[in-house]
N, C-alpha and C. Protein backbone atom coordinates (compact mmCIF):
# COMPACT_ATOMS: atom_id res chain seq x y z
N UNK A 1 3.24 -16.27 4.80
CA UNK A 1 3.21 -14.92 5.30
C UNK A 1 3.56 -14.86 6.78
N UNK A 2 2.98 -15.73 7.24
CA UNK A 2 3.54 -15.74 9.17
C UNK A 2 4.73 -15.74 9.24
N UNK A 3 5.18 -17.05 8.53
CA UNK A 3 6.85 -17.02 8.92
C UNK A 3 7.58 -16.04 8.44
N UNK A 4 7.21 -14.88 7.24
CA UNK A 4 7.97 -14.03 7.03
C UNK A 4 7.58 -12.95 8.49
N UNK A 5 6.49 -12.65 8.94
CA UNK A 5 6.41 -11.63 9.75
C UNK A 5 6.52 -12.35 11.21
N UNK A 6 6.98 -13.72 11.64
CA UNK A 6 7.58 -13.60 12.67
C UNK A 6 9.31 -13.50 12.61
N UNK A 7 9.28 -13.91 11.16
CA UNK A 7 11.13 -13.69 10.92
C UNK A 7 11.43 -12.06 11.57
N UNK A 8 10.93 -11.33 11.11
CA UNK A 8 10.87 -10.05 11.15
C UNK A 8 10.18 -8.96 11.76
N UNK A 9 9.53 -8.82 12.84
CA UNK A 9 8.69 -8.99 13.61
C UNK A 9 9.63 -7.74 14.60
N UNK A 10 10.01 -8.70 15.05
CA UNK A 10 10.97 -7.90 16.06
C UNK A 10 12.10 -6.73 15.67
N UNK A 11 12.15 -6.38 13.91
CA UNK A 11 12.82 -5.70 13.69
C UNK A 11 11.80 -4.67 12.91
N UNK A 12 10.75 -4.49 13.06
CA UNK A 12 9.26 -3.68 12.69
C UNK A 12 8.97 -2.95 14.02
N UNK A 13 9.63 -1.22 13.61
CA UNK A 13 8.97 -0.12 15.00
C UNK A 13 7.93 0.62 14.43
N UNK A 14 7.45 0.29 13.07
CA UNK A 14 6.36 1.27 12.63
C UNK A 14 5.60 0.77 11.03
N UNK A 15 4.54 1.11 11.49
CA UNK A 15 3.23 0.15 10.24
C UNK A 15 2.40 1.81 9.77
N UNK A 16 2.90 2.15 8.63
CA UNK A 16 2.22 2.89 8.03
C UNK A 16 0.87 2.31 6.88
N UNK A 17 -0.34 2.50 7.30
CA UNK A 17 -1.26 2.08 6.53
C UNK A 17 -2.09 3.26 5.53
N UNK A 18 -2.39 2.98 4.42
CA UNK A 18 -3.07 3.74 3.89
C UNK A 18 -4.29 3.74 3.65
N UNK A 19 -5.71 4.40 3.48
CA UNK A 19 -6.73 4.43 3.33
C UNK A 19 -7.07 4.92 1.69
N UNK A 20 -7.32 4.15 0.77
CA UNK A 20 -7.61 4.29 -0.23
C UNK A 20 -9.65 4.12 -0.77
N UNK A 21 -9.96 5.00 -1.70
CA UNK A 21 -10.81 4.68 -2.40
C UNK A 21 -11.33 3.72 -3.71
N UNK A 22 -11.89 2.97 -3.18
CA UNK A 22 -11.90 1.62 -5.12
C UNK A 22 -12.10 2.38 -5.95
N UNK A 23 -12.55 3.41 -6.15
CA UNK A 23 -13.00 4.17 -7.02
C UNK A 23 -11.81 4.59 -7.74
N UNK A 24 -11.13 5.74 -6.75
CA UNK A 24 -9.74 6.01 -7.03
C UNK A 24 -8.28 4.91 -7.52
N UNK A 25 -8.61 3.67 -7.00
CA UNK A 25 -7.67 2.81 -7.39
C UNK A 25 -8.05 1.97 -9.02
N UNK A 26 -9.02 2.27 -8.59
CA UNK A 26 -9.68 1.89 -10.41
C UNK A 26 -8.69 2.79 -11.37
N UNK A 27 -9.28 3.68 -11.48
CA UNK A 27 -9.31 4.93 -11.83
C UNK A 27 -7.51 4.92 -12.10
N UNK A 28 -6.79 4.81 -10.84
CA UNK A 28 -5.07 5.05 -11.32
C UNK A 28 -4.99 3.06 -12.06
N UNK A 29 -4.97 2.54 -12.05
CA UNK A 29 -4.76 0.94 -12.21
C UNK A 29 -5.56 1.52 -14.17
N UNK A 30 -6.41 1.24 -14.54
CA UNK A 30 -6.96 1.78 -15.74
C UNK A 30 -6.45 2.71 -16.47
N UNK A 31 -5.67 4.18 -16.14
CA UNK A 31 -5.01 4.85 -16.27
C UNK A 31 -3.45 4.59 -16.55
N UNK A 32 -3.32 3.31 -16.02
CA UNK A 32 -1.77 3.30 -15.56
C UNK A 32 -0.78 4.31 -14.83
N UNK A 33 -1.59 4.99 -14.06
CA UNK A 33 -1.10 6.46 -13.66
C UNK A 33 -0.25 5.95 -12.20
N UNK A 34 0.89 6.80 -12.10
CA UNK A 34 2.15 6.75 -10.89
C UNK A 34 1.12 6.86 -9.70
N UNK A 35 1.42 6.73 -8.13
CA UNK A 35 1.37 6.93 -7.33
C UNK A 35 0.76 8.50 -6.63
N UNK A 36 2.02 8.82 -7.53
CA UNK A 36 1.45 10.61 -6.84
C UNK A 36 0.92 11.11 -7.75
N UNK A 37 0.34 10.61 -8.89
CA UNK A 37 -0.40 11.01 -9.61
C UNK A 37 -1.79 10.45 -9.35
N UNK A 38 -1.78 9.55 -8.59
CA UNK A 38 -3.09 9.17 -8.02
C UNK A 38 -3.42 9.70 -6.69
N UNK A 39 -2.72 10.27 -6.07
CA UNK A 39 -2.73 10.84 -5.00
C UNK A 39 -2.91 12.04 -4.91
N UNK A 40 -2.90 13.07 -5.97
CA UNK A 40 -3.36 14.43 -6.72
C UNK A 40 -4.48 14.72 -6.77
């Protein structure tokens, strides 16, 4: 993992992170439900 993110490092201007619930990721993962259907 390092050597991929110092390979690349310098070509990274922005880190979008998300804040999720286990509950909610259960919930879509069990479901098999899309993204924005978990995000609904």
């Amino acid at each position: 993992m390092m050597a991929i993110l110092e390979k690349y490092l310098p070509r990274i201007n922005h880190v979008h992170l998300k804040d999720v619930r286990d509950g909610v990721v259960a919930a879509v993962k069990a479901n098999k439900l899309s993204f924005l259907d978990g995000a609904a």
